[in-house]
Protein backbone atom coordinates (compact mmCIF):
# COMPACT_ATOMS: atom_id res chain seq x y z
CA UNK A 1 23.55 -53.82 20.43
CA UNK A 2 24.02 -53.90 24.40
CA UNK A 3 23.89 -57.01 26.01
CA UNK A 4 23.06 -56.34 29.79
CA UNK A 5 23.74 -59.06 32.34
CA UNK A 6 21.48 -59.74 35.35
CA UNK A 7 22.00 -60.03 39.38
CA UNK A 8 18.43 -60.67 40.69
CA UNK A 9 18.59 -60.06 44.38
CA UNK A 10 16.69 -61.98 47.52
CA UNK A 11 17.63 -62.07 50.58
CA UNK A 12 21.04 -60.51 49.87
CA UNK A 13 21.66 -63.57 47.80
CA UNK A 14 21.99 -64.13 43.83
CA UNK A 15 19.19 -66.15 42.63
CA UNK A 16 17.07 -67.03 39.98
CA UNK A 17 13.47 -67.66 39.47
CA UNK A 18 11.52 -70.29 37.09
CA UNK A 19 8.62 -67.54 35.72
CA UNK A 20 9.42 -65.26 38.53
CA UNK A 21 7.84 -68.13 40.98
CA UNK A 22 9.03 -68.17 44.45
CA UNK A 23 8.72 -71.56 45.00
CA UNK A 24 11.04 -71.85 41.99
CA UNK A 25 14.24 -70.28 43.64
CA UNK A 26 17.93 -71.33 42.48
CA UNK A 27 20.93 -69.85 44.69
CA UNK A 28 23.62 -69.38 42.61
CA UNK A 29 25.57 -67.12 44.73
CA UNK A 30 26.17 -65.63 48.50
CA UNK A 31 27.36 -62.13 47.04
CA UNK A 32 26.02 -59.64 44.20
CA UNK A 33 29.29 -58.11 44.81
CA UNK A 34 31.50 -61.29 43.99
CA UNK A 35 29.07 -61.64 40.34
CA UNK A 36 28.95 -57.66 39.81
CA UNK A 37 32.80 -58.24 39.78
CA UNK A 38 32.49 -61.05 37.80
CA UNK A 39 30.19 -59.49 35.16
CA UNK A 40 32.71 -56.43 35.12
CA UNK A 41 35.45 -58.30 34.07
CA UNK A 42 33.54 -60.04 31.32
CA UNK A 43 33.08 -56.40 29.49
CA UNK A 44 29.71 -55.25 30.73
CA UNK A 45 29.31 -51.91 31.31
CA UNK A 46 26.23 -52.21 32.67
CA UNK A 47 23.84 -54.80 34.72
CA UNK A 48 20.15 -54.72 35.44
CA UNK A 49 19.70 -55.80 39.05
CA UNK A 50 16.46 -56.84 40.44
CA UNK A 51 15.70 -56.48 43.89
CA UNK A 52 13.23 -59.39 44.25
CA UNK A 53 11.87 -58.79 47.76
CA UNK A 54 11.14 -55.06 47.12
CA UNK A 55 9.38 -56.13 43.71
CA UNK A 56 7.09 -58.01 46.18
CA UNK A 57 6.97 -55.88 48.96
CA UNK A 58 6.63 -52.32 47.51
CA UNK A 59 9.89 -50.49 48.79
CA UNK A 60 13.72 -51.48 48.10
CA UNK A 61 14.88 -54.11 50.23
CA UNK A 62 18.60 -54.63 49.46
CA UNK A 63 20.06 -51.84 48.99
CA UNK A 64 22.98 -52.76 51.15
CA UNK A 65 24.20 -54.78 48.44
CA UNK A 66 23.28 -52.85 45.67
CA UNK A 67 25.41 -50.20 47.22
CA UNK A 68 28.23 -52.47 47.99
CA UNK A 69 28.54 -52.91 44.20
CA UNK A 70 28.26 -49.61 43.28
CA UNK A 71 31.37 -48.79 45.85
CA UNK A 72 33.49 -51.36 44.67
CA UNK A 73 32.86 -51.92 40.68
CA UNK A 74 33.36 -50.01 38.00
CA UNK A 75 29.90 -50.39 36.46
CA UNK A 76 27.25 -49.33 35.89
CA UNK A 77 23.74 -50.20 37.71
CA UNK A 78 20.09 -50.21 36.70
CA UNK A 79 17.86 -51.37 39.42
CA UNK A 80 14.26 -52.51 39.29
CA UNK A 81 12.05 -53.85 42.23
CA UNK A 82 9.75 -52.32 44.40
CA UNK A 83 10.05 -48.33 43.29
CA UNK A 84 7.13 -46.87 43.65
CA UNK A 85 7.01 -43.49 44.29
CA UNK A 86 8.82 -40.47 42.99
CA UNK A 87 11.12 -40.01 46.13
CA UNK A 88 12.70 -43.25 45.85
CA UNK A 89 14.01 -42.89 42.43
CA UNK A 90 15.41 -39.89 43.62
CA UNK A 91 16.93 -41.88 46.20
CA UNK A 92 18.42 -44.39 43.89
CA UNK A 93 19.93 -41.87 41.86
CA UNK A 94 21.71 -39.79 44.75
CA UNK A 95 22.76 -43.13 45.90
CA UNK A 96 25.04 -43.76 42.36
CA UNK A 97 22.09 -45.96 40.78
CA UNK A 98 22.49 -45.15 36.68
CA UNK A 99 19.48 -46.01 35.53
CA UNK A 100 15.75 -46.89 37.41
CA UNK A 101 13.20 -49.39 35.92
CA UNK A 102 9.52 -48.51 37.02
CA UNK A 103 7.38 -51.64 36.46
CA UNK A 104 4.25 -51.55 38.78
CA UNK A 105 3.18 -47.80 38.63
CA UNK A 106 3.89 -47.74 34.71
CA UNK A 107 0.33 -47.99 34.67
CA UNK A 108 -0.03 -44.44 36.12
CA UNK A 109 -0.21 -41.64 33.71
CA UNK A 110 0.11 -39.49 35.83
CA UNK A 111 3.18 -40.93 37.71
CA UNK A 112 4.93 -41.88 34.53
CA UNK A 113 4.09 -38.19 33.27
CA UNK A 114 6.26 -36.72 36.43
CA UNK A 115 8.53 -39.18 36.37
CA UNK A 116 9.76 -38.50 33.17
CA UNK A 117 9.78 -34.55 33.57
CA UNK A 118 11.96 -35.11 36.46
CA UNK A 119 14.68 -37.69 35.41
CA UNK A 120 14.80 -37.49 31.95
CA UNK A 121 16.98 -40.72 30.68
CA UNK A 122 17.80 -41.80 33.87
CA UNK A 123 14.32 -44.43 34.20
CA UNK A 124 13.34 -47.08 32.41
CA UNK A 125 9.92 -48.89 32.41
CA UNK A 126 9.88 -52.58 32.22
CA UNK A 127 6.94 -54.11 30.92
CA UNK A 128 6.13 -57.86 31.90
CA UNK A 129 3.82 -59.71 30.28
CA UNK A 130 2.64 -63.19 29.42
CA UNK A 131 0.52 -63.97 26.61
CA UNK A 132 0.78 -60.61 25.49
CA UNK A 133 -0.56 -59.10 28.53
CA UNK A 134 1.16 -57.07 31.59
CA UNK A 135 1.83 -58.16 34.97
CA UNK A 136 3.14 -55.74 37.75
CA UNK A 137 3.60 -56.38 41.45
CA UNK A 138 6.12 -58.65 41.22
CA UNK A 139 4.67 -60.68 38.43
CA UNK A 140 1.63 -61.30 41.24
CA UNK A 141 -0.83 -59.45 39.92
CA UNK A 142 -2.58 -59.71 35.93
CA UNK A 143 -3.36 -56.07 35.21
CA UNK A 144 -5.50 -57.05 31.49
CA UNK A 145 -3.19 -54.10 29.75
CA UNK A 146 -2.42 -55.48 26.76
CA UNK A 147 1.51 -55.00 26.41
CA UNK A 148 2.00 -53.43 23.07
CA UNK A 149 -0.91 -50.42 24.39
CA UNK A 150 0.93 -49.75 27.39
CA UNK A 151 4.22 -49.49 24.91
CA UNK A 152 2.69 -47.24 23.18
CA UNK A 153 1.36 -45.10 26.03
CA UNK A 154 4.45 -44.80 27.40
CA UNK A 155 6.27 -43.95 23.96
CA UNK A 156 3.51 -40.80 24.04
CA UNK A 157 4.48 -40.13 27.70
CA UNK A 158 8.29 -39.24 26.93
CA UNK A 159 9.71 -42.75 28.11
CA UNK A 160 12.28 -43.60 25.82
CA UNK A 161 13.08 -47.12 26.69
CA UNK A 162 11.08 -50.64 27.46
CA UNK A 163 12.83 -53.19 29.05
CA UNK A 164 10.33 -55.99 27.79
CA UNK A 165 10.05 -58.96 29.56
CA UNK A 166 8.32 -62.62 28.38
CA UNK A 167 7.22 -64.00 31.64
CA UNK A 168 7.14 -67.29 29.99
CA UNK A 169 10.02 -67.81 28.97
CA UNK A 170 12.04 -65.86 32.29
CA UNK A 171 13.95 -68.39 33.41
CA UNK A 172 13.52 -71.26 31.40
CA UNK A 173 16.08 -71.69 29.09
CA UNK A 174 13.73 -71.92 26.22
CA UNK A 175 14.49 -69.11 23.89
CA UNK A 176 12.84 -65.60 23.89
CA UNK A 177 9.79 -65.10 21.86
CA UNK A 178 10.91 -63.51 18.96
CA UNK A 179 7.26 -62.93 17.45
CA UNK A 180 5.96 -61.10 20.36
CA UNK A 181 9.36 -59.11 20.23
CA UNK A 182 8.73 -58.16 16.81
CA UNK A 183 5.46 -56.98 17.69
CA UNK A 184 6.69 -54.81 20.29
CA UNK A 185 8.83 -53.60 18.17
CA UNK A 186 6.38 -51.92 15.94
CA UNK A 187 5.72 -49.27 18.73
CA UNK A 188 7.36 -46.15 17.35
CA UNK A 189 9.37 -43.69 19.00
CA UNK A 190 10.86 -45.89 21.36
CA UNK A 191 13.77 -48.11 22.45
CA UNK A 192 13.49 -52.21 23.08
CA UNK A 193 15.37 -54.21 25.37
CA UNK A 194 14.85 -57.87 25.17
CA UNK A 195 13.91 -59.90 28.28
CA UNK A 196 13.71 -63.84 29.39
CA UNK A 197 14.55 -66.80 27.66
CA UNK A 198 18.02 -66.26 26.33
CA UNK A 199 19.86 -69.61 26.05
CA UNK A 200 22.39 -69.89 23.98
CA UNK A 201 24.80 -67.94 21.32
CA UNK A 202 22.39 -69.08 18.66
CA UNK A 203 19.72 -66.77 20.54
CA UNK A 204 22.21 -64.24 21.04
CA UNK A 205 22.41 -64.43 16.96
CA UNK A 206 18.89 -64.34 16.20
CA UNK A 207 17.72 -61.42 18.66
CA UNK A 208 21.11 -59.22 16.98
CA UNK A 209 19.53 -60.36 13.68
CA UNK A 210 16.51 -57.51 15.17
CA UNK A 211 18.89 -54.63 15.67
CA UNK A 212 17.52 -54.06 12.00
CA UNK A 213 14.13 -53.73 12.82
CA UNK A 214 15.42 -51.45 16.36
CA UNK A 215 15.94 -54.06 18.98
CA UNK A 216 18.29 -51.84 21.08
CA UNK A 217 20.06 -54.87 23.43
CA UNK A 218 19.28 -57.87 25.74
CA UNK A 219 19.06 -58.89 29.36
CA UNK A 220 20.79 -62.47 29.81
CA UNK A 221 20.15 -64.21 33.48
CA UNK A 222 19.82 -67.88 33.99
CA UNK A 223 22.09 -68.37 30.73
CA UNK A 224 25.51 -66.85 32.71
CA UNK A 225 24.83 -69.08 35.47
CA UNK A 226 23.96 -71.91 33.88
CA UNK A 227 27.13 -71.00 31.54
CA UNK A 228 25.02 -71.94 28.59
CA UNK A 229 26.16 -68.56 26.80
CA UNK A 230 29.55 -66.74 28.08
CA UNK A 231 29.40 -63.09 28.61
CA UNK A 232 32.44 -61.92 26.62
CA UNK A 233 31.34 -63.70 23.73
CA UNK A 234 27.71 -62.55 23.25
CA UNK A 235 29.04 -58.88 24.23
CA UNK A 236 31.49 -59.38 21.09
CA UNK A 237 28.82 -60.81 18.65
CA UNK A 238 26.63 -57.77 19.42
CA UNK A 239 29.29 -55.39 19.21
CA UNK A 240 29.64 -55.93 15.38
């Protein structure tokens, strides 16, 4: 099982958000580069960067530093945020990006359709939802898609990984939601990455207890930089 840490991006600075709430904004760090470094050298092979202000605005916003870390690490990069049209992932992927995560337009059968013809593995969609139901536009906007449909939909469309996010729990150090997990993972025919609440090693434990039932890996944020779980150890207990 992968365990994937996170750089969420605003402003060119590493931060973190409470439920994805602006007004809810811990800097940890000045540089993505300095924690994509960091990361690197605690055995992941790949992070999931957000870019916060393009999730919100509609178009990448820091790209600059996404770049940077591309240049100078050797790791690999999946980047989320504010992509939105067909070009742009394009973009990303000419740029070194390894893997895009469409959120917003996921809802688009039609874009999702294209999307897949065209770049085969290298997208992701990443579901967010809160009591069950999805949220796009930066976690702004309540779309009344029930999560495990648009799972489903997607599974039919040729995506062939979720990254699912608990808006809930994003952020709070509470401990992921392992029922609405397992009811995700009843959608067939397609991969499950866990997202938001990961605390400790004994969550790290419980979500590799779901590799059985096809729980593919997990995103860890606040956790790292809160050091209530450290990297190289939750990358070892999933590697078993």
């Amino acid at each position: 099982m992968k365990v994937i840490p996170a750089i969420d991006i605003r402003g060119r600075k590493v931060v973190r958000l409470a439920q994805g709430k602006a007004g809810r904004e811990t800097v940890y760090f000045d540089s993505p580069l300095e924690v994509a470094r960091m990361w690197s050298a605690q055995g992941a092979d790949l992070i999931h960067v957000v870019d916060l202000d393009g999730a919100v605005s509609g178009s990448p916003k820091n790209l600059r530093s996404v770049k940077e870390i591309i240049d100078n690490v050797n790791v690999k990069i999946e980047l989320g945020g504010g992509i939105r049209d067909l070009e742009t992932v394009q973009d990303l992927i000419d740029a070194g990006v390894e893997k895009v995560v469409i959120g917003t337009r996921a809802l688009e059968e039609n874009f999702i359709s294209k999307a897949s013809k065209r770049f085969g593995g290298r997208k992701v969609v990443g579901i967010d939802a809160k009591d069950g139901m999805v949220l796009t536009m930066g976690w702004l906007f309540k779309t009344g898609m029930n999560a495990m449909d648009l799972a489903g939909k997607m599974a039919s469309l040729g995506i062939k990984t979720i990254n699912y996010t608990d808006i809930s729990r994003d952020g709070m150090l509470k401990g992921p939601n392992v029922d609405s997990l397992k009811e995700m993972l009843k959608v067939k025919g397609i991969d499950i990455i866990a997202s938001g609440g990961v605390s400790t090693i004994d969550d790290v434990k419980r979500l590799k207890g779901l590799e059985a039932d096809g729980l593919k890996g997990m995103i860890i944020g606040k956790a790292l930089y809160e050091k209530t779980i450290d990297l190289k150890e939750a990358i070892e207990i999933c590697a078993k």
